[in-house]
C-alpha atoms as a PDB file:
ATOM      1  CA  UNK A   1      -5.156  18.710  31.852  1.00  0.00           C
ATOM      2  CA  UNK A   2      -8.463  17.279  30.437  1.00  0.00           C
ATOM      3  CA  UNK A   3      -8.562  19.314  28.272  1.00  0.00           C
ATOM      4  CA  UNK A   4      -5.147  18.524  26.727  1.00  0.00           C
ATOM      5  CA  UNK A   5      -6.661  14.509  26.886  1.00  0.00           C
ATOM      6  CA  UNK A   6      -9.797  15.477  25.215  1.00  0.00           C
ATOM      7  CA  UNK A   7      -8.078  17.299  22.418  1.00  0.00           C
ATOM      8  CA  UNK A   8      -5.591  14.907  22.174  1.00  0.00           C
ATOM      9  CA  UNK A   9      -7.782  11.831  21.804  1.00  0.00           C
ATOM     10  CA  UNK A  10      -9.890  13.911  19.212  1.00  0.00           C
ATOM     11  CA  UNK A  11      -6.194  14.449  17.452  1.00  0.00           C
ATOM     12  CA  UNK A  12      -5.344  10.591  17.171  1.00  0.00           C
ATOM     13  CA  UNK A  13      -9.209   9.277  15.994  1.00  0.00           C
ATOM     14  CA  UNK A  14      -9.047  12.166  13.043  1.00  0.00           C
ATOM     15  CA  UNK A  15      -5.664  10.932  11.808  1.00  0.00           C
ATOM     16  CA  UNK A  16      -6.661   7.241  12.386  1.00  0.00           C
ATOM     17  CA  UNK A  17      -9.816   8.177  10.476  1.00  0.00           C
ATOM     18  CA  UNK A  18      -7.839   9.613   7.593  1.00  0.00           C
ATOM     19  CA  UNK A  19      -4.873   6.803   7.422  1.00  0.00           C
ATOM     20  CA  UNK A  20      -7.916   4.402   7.092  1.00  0.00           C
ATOM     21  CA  UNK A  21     -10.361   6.581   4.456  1.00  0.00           C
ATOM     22  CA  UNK A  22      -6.718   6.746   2.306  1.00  0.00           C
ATOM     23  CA  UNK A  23      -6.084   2.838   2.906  1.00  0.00           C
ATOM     24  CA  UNK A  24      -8.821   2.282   1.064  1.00  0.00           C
ATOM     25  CA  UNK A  25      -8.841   4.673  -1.852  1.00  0.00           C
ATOM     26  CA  UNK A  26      -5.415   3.042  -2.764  1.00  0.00           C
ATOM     27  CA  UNK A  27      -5.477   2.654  -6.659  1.00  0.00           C
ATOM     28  CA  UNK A  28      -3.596  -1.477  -6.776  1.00  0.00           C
ATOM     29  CA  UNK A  29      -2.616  -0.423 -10.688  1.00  0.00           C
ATOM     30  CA  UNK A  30      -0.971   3.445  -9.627  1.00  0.00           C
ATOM     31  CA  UNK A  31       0.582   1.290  -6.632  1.00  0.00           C
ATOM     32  CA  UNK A  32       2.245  -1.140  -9.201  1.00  0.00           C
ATOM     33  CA  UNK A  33       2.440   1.816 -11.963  1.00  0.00           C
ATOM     34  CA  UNK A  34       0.591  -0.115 -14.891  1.00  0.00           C
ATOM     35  CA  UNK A  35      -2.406   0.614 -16.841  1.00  0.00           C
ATOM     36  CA  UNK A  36      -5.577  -0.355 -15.620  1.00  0.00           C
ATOM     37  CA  UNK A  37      -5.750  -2.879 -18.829  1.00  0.00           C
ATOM     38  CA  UNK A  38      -2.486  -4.713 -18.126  1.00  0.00           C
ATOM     39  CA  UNK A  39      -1.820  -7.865 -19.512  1.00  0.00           C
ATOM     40  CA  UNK A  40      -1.349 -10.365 -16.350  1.00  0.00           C
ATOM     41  CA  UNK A  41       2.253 -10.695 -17.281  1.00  0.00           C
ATOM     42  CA  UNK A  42       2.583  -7.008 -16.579  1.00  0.00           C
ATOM     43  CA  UNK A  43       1.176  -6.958 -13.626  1.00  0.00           C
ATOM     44  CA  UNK A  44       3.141  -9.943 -11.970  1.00  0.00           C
ATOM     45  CA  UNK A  45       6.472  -8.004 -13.395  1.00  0.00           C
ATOM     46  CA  UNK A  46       5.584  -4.923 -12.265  1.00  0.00           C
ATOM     47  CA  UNK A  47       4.873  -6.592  -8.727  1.00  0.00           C
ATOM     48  CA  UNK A  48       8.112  -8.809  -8.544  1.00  0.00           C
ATOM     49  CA  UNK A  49      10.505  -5.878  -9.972  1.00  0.00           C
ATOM     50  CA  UNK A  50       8.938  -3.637  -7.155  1.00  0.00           C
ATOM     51  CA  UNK A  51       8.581  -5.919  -4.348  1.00  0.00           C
ATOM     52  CA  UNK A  52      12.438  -6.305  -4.873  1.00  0.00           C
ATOM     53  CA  UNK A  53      13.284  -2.721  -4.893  1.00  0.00           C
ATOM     54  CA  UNK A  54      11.156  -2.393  -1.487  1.00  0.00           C
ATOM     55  CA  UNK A  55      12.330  -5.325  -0.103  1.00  0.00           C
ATOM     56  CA  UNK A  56      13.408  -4.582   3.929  1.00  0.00           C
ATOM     57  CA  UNK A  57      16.033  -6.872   3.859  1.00  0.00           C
ATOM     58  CA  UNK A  58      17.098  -5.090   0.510  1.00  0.00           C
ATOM     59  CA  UNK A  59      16.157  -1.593   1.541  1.00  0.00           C
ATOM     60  CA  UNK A  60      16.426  -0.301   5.137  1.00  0.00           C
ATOM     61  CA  UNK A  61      14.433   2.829   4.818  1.00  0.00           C
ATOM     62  CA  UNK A  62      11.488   2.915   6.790  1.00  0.00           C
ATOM     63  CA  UNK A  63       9.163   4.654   4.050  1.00  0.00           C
ATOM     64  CA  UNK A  64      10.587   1.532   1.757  1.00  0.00           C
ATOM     65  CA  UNK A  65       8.978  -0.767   4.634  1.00  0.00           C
ATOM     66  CA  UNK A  66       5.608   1.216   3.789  1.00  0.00           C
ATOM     67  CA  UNK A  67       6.061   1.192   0.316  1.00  0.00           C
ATOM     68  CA  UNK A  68       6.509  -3.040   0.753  1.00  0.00           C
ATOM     69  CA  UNK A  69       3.597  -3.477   2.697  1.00  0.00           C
ATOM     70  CA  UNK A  70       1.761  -1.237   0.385  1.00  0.00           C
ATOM     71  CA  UNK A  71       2.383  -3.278  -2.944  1.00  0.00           C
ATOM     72  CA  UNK A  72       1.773  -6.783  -0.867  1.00  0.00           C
ATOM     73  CA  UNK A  73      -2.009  -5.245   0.713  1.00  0.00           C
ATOM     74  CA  UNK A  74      -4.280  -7.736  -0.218  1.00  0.00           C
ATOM     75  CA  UNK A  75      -6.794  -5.399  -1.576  1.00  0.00           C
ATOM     76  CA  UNK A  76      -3.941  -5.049  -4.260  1.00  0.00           C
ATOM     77  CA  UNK A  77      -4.160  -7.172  -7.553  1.00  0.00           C
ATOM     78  CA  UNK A  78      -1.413  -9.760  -6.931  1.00  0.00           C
ATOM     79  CA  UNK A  79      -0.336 -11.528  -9.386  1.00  0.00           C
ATOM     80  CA  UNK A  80      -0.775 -14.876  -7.535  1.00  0.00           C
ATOM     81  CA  UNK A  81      -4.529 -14.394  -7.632  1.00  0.00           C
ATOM     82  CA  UNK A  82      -4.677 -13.353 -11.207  1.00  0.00           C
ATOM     83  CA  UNK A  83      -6.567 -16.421 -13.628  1.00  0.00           C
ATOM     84  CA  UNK A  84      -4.944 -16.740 -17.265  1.00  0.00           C
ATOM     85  CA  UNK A  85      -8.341 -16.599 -19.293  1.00  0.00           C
END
């Protein structure tokens, strides 16, 4: 039975250790599907058409509900934070 524990608890730190090493390899401009030189109005489009097409109170699916959270991570470029220069 310890054994079982052991491996278990061996089985859930490797996948948390991979869900976290992919959480932050997350490419914000594949996420939104623009070019890495987007114009800012781009961006913000590409984040508002998405963020309604993932919407959970639009779309019940739960990988939709992943897909939401994924466009809304803050290490994302959101257009809220972007400065017209």
């Amino acid at each position: 039975m310890m054994k079982i524990r052991s491996l278990l608890s061996f089985a859930i730190f490797s996948t948390l250790l991979v869900l976290y090493g992919e959480a932050k390899t997350i490419d914000p401009y594949k996420v939104l599907g623009v070019e890495k030189n987007a114009s800012q109005r781009e961006i913000q489009k590409a984040f508002h058409k998405l963020s309604l097409q993932y919407h959970p109170d639009k779309n019940k699916s739960k990988s939709a509900q992943e897909k939401f959270a994924e466009i809304n991570n803050g290490d994302l470029i959101h257009p809220s934070c972007l400065i017209s220069v």
